[in-house]
Protein backbone atom coordinates (compact mmCIF):
# COMPACT_ATOMS: atom_id res chain seq x y z
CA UNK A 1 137.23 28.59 34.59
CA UNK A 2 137.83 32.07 35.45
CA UNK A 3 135.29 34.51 36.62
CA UNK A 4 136.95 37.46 34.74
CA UNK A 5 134.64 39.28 32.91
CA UNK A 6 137.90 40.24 30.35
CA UNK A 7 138.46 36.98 29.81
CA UNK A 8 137.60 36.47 26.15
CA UNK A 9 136.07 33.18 25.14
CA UNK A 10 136.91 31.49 21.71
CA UNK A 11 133.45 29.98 19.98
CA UNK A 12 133.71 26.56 18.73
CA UNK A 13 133.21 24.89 15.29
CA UNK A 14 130.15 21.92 15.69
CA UNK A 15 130.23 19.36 12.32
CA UNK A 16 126.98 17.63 12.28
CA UNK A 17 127.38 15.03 10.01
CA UNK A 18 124.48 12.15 8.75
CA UNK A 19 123.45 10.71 5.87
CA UNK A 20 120.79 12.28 3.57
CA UNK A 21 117.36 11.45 5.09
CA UNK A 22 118.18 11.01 8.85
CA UNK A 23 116.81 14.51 10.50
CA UNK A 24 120.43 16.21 10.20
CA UNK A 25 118.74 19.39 9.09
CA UNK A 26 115.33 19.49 11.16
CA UNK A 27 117.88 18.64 14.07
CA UNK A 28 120.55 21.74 13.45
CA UNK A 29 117.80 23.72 12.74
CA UNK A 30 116.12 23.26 15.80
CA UNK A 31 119.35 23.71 17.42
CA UNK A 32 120.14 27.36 15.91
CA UNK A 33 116.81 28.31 16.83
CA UNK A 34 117.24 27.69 20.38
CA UNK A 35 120.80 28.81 21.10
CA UNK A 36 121.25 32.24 19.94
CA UNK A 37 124.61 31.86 20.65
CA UNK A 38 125.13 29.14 17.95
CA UNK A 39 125.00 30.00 14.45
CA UNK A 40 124.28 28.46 11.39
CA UNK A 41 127.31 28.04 9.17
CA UNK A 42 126.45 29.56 4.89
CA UNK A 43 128.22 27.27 2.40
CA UNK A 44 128.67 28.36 -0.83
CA UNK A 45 127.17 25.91 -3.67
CA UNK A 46 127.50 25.62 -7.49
CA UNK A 47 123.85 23.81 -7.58
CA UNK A 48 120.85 25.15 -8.19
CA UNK A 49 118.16 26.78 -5.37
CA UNK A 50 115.68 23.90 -4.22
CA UNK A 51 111.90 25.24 -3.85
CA UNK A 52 111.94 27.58 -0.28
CA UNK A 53 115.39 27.92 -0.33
CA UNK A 54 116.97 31.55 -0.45
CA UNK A 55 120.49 32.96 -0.93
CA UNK A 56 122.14 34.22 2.05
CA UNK A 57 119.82 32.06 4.46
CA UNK A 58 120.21 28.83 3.26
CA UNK A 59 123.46 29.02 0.40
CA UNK A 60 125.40 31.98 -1.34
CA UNK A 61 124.72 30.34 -4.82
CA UNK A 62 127.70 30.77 -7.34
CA UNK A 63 128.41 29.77 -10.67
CA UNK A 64 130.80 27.73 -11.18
CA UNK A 65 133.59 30.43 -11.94
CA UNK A 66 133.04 32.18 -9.19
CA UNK A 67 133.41 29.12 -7.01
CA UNK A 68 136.63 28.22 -9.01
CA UNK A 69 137.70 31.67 -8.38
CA UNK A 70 137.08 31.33 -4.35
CA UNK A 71 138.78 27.88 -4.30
CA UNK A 72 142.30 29.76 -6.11
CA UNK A 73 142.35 32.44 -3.80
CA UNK A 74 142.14 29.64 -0.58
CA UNK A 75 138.59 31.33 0.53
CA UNK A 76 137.31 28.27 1.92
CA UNK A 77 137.98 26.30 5.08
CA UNK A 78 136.85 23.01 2.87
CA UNK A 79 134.95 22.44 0.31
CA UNK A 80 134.24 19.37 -1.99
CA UNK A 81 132.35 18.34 -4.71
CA UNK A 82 129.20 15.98 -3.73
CA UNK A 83 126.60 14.48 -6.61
CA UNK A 84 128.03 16.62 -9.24
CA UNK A 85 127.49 19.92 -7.45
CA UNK A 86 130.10 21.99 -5.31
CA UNK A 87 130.19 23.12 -1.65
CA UNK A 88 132.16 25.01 0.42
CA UNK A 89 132.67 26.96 3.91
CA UNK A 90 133.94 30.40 3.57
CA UNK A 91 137.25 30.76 5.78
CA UNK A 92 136.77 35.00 6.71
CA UNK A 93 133.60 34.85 8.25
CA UNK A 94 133.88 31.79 10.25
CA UNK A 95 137.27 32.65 11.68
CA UNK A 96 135.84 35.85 12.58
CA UNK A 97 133.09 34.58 14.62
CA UNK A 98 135.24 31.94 16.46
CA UNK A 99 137.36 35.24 16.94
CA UNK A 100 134.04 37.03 18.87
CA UNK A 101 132.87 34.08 20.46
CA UNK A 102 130.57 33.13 18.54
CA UNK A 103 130.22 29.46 17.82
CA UNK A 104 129.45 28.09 14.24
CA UNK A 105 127.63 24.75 13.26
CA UNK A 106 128.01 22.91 9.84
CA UNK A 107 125.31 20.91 8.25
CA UNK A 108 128.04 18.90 6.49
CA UNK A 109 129.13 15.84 4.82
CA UNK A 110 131.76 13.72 6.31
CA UNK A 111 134.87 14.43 4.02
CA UNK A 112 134.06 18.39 5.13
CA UNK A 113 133.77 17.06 8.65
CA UNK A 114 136.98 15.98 9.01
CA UNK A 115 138.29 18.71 6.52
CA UNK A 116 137.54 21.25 9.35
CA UNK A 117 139.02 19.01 12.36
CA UNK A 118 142.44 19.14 10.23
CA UNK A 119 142.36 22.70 9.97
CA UNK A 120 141.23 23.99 13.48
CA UNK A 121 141.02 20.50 15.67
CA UNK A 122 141.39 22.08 19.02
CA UNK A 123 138.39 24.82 17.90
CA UNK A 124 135.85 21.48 16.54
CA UNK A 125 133.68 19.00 18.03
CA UNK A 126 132.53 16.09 15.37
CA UNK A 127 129.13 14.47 16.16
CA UNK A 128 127.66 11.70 13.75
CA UNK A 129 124.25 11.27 13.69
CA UNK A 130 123.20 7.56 12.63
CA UNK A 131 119.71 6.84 10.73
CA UNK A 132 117.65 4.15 13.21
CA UNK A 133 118.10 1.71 9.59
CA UNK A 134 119.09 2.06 5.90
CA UNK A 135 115.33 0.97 5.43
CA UNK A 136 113.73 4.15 7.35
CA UNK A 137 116.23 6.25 5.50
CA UNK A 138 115.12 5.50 2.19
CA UNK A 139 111.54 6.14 3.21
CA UNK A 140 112.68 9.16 4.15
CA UNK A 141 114.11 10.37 1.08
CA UNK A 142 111.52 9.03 -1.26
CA UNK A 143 108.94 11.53 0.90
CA UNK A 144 110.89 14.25 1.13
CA UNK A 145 110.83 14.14 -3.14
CA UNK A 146 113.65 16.58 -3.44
CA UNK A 147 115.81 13.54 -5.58
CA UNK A 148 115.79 10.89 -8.75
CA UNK A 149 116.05 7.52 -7.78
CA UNK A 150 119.40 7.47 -9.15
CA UNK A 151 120.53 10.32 -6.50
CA UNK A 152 118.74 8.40 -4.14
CA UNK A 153 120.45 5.14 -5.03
CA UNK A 154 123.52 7.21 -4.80
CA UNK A 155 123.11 8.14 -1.29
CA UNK A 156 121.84 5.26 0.45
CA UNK A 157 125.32 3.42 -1.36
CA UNK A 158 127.13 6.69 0.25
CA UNK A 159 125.72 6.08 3.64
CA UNK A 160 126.08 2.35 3.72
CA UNK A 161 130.37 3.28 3.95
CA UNK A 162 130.08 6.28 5.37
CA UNK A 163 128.40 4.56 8.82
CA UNK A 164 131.66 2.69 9.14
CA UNK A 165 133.18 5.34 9.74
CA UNK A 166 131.85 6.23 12.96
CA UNK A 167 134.43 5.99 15.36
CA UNK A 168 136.04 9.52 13.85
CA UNK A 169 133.63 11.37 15.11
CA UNK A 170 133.64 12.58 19.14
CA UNK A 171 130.03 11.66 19.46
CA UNK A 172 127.88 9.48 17.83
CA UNK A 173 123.84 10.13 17.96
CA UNK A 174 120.95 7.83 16.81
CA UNK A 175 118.19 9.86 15.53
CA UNK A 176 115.05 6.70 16.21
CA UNK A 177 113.00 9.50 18.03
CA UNK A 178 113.99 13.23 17.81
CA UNK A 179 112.91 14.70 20.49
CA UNK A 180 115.68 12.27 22.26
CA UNK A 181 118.09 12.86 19.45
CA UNK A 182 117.64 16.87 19.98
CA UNK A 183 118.16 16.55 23.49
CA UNK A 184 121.12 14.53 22.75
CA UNK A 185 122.60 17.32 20.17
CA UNK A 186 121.60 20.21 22.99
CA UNK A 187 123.61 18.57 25.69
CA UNK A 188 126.60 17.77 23.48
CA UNK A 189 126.53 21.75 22.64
């Protein structure tokens, strides 16, 4: 590494990617908060706010046209279509942060995972994070109380063949205590 102070450094794109109910959010979260340097990548959803959640912090909530509209003019660097709702990662102000050095991290699913790592796969680093069983997951999202059973059903089905794919990812975390798991994350970063 070079000790020029000119030397311009290129951020990085980290996908964190887990199924619903394992601590993927408490986890990046934490994260963000304690690297200034990392920052929190804004997707841009069709669904509807969830209680505490505000636009520009947590989404940019759209309407379906306007997502439609964003999708035609190629303003996202994925995006997909998960339990009936849509997300995506605006392209211009990612890029533009990698440009600065700034380094982005995505609270994503595993189809925009690897989305990403096709675009830019030299600029991304792909961690899984694995629940510690299917069991403790669905505990988890019957407290949390955010879904129906039937989205629940749908995710725990969704995880089940997602955690095959494992091996696509450059790191692979088990969240069964997270202080370890967020110490895991931090050093990966």
């Amino acid at each position: 590494m070079s000790n020029d102070p000119t030397e311009h450094r290129r951020g990085l794109m980290l996908t964190v990617v887990s199924p619903s109910g394992v601590g993927k959010t408490s986890l990046t979260r934490r994260l963000v908060a304690d690297h200034p340097d990392l920052h929190l990548s804004i997707s841009a959803t069709t669904r509807e706010a969830r209680p505490g959640e505000h636009e520009g912090r947590d989404y940019h909530f759209v309407d379906k046209a306007e997502f439609d509209r964003m999708v035609a003019a190629d303003e996202f660097l994925e995006w997909a279509e998960v339990y009936g709702n849509r997300y995506g990662s605006p392209k211009k102000p990612i890029m533009a942060a990698l440009e600065h050095g700034q380094s982005i991290l995505f609270d994503i699913d595993f189809q925009g995972a690897m989305s990403i790592a096709d675009y830019a796969p030299t600029d991304t680093v792909k961690v899984y994070i694995l629940p510690p069983s299917l069991a403790e997951m669905s505990r988890r999202l019957h407290a949390r109380s955010q879904d129906s059973e039937e989205v629940i059903t749908k995710r725990l089905a969704r995880a089940k063949s997602e955690v095959s794919l494992w091996a696509k990812f450059d790191y692979v975390l088990l969240n069964d205590d997270f202080d370890r798991a967020y110490a895991q994350l931090a050093h990966i970063f």
